[in-house]
PDB file of N, CA and C in Angstrom:
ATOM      1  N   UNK A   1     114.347 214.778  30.749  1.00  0.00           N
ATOM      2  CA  UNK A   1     114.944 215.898  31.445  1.00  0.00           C
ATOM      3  C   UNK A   1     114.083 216.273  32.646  1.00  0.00           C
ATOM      4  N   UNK A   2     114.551 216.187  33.638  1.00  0.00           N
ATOM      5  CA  UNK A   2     113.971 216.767  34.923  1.00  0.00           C
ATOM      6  C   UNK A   2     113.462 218.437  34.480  1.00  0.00           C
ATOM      7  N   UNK A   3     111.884 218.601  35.164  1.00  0.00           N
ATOM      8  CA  UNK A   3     111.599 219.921  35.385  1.00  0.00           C
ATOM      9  C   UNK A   3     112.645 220.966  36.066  1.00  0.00           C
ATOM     10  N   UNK A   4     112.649 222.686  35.280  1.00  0.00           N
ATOM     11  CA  UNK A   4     113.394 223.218  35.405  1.00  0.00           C
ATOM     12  C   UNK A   4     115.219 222.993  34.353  1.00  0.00           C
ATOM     13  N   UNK A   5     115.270 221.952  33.675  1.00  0.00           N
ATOM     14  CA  UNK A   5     116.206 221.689  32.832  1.00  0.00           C
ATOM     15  C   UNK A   5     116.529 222.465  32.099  1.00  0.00           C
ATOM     16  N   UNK A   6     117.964 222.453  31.212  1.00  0.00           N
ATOM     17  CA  UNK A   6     117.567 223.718  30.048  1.00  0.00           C
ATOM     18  C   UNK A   6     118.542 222.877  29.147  1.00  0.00           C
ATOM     19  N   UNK A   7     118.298 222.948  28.014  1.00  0.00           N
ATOM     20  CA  UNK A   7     118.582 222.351  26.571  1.00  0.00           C
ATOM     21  C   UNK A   7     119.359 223.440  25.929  1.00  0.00           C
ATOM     22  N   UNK A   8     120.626 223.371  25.663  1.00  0.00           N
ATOM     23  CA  UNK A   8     121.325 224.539  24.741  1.00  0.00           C
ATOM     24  C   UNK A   8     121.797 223.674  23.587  1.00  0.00           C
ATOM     25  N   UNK A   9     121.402 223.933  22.606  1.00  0.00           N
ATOM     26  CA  UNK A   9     121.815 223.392  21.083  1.00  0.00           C
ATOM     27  C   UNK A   9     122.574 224.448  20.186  1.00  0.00           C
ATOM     28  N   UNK A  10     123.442 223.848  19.765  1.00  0.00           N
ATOM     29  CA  UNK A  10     124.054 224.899  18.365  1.00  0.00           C
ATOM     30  C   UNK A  10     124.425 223.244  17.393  1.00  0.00           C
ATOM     31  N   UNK A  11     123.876 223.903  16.064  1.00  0.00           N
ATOM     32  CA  UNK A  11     124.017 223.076  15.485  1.00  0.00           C
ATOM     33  C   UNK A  11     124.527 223.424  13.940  1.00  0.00           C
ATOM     34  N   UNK A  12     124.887 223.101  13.012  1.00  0.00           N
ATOM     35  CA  UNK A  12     125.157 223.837  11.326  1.00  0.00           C
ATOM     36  C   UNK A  12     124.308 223.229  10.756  1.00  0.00           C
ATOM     37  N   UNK A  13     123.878 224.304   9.760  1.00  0.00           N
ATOM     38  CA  UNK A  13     123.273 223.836   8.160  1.00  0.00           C
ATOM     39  C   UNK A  13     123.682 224.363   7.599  1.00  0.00           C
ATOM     40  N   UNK A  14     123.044 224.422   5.927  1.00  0.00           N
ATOM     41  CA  UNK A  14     123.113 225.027   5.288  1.00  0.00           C
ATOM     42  C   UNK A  14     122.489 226.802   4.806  1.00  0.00           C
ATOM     43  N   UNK A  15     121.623 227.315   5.253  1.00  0.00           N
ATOM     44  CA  UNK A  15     120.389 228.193   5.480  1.00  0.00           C
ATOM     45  C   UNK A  15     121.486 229.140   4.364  1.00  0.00           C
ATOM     46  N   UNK A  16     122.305 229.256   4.926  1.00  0.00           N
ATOM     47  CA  UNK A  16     123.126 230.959   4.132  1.00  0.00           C
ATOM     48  C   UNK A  16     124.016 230.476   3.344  1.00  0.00           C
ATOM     49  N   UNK A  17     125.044 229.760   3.665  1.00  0.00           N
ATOM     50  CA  UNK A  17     126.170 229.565   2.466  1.00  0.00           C
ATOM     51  C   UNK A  17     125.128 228.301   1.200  1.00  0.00           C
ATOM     52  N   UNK A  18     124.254 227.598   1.221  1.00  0.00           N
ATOM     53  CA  UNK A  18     124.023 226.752   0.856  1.00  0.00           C
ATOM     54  C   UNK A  18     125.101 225.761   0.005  1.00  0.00           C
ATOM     55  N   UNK A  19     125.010 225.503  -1.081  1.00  0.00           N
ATOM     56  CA  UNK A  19     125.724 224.541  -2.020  1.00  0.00           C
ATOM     57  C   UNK A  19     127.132 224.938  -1.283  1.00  0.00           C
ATOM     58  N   UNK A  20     127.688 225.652  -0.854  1.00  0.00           N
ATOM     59  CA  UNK A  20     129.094 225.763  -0.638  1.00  0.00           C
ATOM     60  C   UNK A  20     129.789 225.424   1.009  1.00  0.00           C
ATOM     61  N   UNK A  21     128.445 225.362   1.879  1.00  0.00           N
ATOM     62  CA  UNK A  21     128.721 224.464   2.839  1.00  0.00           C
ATOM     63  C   UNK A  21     128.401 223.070   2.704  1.00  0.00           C
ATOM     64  N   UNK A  22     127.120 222.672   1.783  1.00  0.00           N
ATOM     65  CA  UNK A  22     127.340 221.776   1.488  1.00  0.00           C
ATOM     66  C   UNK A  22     128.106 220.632   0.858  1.00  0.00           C
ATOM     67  N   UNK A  23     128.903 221.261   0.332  1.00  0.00           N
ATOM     68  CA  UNK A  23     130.251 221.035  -0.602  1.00  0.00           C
ATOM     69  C   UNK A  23     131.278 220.438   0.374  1.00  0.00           C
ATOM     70  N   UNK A  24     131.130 221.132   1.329  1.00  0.00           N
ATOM     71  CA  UNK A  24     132.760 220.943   2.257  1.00  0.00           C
ATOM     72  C   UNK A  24     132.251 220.110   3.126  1.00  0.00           C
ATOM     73  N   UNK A  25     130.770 219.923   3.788  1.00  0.00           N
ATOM     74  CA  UNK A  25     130.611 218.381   4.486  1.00  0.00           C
ATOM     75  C   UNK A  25     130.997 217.639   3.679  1.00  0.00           C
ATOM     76  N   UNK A  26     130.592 217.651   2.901  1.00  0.00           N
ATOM     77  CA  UNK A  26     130.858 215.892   1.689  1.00  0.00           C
ATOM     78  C   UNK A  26     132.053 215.875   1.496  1.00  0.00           C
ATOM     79  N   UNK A  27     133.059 216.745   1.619  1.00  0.00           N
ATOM     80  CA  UNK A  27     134.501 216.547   1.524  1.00  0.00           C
ATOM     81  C   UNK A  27     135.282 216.091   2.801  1.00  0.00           C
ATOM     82  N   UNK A  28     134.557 216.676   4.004  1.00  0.00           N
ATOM     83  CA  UNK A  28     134.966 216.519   5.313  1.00  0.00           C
ATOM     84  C   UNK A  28     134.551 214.924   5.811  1.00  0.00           C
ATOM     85  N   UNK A  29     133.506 214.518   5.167  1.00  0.00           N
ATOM     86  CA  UNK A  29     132.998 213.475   5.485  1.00  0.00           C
ATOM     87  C   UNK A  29     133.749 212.170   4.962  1.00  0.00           C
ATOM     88  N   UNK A  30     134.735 212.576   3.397  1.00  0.00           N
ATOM     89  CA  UNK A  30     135.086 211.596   3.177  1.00  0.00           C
ATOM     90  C   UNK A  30     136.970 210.703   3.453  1.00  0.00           C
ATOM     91  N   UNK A  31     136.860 212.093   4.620  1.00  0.00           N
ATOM     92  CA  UNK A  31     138.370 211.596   5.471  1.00  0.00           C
ATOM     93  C   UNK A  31     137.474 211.580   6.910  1.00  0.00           C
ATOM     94  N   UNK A  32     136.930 212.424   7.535  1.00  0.00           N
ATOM     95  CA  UNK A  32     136.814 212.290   8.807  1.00  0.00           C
ATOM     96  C   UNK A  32     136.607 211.427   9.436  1.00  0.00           C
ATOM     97  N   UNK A  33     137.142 210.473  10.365  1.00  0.00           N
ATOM     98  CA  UNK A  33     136.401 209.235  10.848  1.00  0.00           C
ATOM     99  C   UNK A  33     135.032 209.284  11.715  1.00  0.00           C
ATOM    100  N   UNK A  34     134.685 210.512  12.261  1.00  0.00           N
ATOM    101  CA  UNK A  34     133.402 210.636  12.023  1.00  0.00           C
ATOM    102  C   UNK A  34     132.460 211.366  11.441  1.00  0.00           C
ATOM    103  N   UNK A  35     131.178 211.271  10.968  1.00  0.00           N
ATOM    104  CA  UNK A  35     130.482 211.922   9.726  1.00  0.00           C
ATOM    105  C   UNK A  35     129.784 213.038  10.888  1.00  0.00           C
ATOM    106  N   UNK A  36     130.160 213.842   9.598  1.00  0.00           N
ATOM    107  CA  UNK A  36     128.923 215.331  10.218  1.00  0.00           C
ATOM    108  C   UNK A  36     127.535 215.363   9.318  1.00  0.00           C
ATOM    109  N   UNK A  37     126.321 215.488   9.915  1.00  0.00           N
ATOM    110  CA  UNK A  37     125.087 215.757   9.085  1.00  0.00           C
ATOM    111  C   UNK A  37     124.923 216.947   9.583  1.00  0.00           C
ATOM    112  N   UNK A  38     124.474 217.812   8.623  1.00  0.00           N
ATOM    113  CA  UNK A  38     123.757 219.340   8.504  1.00  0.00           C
ATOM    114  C   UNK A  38     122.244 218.955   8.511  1.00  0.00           C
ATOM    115  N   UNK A  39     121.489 219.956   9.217  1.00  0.00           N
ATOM    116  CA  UNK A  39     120.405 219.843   9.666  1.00  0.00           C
ATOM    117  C   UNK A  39     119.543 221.181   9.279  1.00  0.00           C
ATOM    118  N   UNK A  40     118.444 220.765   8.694  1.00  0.00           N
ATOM    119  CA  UNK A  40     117.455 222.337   8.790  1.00  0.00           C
ATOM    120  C   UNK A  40     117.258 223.051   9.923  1.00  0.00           C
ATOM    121  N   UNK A  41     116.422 224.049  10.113  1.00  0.00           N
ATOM    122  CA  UNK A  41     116.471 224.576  11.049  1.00  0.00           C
ATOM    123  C   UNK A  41     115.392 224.106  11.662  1.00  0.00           C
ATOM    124  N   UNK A  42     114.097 223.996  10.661  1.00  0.00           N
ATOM    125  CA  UNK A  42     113.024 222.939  11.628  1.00  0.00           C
ATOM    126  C   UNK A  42     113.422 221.569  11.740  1.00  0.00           C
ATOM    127  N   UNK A  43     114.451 220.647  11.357  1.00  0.00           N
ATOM    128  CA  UNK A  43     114.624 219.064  12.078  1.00  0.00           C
ATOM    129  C   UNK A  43     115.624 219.836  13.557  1.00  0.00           C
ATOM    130  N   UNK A  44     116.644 220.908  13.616  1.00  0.00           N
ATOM    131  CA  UNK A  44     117.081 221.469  14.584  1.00  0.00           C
ATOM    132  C   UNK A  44     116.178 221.450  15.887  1.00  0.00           C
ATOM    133  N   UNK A  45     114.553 222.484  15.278  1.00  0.00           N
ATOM    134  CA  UNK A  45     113.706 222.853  16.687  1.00  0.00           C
ATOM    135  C   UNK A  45     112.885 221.562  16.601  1.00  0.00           C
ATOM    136  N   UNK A  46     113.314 220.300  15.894  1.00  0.00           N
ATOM    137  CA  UNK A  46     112.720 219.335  16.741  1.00  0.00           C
ATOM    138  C   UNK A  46     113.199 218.357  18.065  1.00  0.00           C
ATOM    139  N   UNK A  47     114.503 218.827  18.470  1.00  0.00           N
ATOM    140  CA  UNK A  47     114.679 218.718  19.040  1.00  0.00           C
ATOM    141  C   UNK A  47     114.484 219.468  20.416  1.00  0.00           C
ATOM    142  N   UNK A  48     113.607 220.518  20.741  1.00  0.00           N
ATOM    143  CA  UNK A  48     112.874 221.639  21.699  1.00  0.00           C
ATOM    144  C   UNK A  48     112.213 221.024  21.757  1.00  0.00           C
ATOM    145  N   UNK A  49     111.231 220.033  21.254  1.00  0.00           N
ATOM    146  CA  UNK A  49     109.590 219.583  21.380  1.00  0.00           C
ATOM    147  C   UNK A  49     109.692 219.405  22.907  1.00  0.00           C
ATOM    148  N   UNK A  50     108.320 219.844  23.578  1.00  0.00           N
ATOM    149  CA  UNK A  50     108.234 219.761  24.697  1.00  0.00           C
ATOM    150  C   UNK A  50     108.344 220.832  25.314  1.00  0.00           C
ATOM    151  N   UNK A  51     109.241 221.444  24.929  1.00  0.00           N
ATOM    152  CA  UNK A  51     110.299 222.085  26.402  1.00  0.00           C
ATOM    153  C   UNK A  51     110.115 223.870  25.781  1.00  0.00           C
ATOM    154  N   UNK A  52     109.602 224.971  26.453  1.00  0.00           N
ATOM    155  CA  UNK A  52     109.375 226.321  26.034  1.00  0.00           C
ATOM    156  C   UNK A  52     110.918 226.813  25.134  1.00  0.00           C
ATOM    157  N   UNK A  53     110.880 227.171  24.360  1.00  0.00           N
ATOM    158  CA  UNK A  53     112.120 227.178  23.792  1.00  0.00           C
ATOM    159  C   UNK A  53     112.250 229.511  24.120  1.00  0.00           C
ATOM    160  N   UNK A  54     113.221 229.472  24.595  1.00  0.00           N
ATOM    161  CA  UNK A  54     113.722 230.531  25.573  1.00  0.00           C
ATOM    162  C   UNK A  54     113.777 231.837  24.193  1.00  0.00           C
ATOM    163  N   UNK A  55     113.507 233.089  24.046  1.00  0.00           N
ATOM    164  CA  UNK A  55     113.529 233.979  23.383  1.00  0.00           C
ATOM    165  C   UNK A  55     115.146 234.360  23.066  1.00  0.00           C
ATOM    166  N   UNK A  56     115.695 234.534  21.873  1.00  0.00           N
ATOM    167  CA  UNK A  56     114.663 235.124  20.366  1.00  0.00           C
ATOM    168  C   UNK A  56     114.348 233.735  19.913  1.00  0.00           C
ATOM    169  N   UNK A  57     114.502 232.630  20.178  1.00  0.00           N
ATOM    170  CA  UNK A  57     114.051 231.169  19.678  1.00  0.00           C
ATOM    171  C   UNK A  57     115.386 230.383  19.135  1.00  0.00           C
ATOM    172  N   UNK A  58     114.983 229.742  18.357  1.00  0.00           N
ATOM    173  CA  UNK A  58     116.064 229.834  17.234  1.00  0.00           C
ATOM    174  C   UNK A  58     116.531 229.807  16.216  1.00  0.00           C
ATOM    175  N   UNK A  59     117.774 230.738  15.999  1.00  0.00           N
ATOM    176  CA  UNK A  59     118.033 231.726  15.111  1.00  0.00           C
ATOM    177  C   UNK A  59     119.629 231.402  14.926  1.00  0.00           C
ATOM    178  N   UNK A  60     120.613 231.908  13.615  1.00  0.00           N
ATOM    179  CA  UNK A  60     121.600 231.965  13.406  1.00  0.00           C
ATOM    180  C   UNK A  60     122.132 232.590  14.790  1.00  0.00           C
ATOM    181  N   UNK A  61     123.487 231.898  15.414  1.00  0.00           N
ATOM    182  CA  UNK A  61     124.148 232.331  16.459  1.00  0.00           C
ATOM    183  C   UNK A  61     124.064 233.444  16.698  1.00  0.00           C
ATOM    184  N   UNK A  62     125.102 234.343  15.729  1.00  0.00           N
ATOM    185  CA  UNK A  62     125.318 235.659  15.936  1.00  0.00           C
ATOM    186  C   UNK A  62     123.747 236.575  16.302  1.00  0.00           C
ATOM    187  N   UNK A  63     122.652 236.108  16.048  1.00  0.00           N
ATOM    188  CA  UNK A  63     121.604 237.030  16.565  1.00  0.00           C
ATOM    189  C   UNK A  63     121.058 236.343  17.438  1.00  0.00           C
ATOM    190  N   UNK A  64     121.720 235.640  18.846  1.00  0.00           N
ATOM    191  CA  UNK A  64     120.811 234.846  19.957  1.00  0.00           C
ATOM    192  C   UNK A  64     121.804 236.349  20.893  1.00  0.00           C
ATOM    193  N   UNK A  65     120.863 237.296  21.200  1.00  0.00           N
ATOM    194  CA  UNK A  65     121.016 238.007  22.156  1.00  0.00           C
ATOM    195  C   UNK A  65     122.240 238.969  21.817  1.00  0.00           C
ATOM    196  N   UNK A  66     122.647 239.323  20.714  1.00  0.00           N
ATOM    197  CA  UNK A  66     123.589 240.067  20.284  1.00  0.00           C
ATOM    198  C   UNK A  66     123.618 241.357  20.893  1.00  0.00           C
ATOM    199  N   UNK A  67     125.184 242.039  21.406  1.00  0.00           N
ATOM    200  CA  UNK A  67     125.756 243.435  21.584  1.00  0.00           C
ATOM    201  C   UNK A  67     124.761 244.313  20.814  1.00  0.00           C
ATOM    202  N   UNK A  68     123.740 244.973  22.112  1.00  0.00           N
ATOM    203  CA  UNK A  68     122.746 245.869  21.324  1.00  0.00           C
ATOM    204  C   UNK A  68     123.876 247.432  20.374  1.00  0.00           C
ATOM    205  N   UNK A  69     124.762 247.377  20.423  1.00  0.00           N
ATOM    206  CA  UNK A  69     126.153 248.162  20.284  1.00  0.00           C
ATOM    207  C   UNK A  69     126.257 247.568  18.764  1.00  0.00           C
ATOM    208  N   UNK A  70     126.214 246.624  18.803  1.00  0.00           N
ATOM    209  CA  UNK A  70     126.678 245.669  17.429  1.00  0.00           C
ATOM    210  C   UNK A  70     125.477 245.131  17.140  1.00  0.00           C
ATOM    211  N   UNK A  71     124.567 245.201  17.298  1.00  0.00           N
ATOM    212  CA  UNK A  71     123.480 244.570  16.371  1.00  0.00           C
ATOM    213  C   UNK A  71     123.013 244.594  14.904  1.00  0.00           C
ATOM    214  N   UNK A  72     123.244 245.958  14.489  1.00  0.00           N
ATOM    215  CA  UNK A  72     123.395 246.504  13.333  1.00  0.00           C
ATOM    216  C   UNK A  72     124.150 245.583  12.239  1.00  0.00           C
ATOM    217  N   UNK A  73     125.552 245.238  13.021  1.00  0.00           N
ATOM    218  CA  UNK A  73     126.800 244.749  11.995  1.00  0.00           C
ATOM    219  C   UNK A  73     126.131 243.051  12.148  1.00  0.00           C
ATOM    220  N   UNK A  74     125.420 242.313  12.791  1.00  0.00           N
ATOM    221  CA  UNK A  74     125.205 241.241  12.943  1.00  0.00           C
ATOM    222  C   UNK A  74     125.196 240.273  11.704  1.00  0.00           C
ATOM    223  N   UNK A  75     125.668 239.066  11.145  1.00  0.00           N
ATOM    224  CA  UNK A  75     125.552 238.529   9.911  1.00  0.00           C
ATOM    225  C   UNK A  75     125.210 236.899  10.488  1.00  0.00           C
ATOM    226  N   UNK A  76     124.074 236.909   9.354  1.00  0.00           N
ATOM    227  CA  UNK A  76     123.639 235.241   9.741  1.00  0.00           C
ATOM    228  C   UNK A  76     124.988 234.609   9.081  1.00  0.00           C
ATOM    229  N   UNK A  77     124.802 233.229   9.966  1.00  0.00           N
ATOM    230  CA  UNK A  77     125.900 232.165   9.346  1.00  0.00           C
ATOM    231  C   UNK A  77     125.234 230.932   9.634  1.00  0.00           C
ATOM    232  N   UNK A  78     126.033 229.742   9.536  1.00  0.00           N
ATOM    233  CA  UNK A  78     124.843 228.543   9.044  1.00  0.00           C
ATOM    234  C   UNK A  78     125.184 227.751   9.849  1.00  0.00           C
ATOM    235  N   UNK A  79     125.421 228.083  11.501  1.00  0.00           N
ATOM    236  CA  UNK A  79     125.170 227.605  12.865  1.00  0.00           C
ATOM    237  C   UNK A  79     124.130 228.132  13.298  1.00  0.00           C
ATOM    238  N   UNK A  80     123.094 227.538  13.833  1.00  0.00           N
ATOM    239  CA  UNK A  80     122.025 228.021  14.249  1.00  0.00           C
ATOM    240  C   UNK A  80     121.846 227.492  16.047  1.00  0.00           C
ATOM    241  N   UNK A  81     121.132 227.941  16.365  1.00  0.00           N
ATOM    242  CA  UNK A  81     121.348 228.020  18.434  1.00  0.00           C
ATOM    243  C   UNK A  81     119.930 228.207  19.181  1.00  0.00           C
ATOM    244  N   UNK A  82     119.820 227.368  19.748  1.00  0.00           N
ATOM    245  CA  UNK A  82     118.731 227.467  20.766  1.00  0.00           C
ATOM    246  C   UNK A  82     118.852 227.345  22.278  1.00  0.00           C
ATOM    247  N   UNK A  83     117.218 227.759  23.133  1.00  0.00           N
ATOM    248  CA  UNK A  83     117.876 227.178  24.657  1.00  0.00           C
ATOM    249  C   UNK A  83     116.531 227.290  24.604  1.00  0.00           C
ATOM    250  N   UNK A  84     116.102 225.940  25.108  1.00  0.00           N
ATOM    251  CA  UNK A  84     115.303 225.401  25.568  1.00  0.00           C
ATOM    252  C   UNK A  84     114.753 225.129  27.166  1.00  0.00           C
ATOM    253  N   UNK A  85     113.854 225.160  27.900  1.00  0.00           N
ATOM    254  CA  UNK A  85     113.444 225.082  29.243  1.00  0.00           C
ATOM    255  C   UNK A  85     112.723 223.948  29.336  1.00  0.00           C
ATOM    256  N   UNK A  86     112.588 223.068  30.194  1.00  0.00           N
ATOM    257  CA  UNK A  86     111.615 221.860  30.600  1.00  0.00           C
ATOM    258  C   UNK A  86     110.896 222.550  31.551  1.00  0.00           C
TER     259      UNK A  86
END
């Protein structure tokens, strides 16, 4: 990535629903013609290596910069999101 670049990732795991998102890849996986893998959240920020990874870091979607109005009601879910800088 050229200096000045920026890396935006959203990706799913498991972190919050566990066994019950895991459940529905393995079901999704065994029609979909292509496979989905769920990822931790640290194999996720290994993909930042290098590059300053942009504040609050990363975190379940709904809390990357959330409606200070709505922050309160905010609920993790098991997409997680980053943005990265070169």
């Amino acid at each position: 990535m050229p200096a000045g670049s920026y890396l935006a990732i959203t990706h799913s795991t498991s972190e919050v629903s566990g066994e019950r998102v895991i459940e529905a890849v393995r079901q999704w996986n065994e029609v979909a013609p292509t496979p989905y893998h769920l990822r931790s959240p640290e194999q996720i920020a290994a993909f930042f290596e290098g590059l300053e990874l942009i504040e609050p870091g990363l975190v379940p979607c709904p809390r990357w910069r959330p409606d200070p109005d709505s922050a309160d009601s905010v609920r993790d879910m098991d997409e997680y999101c980053g943005l990265g800088r070169k």
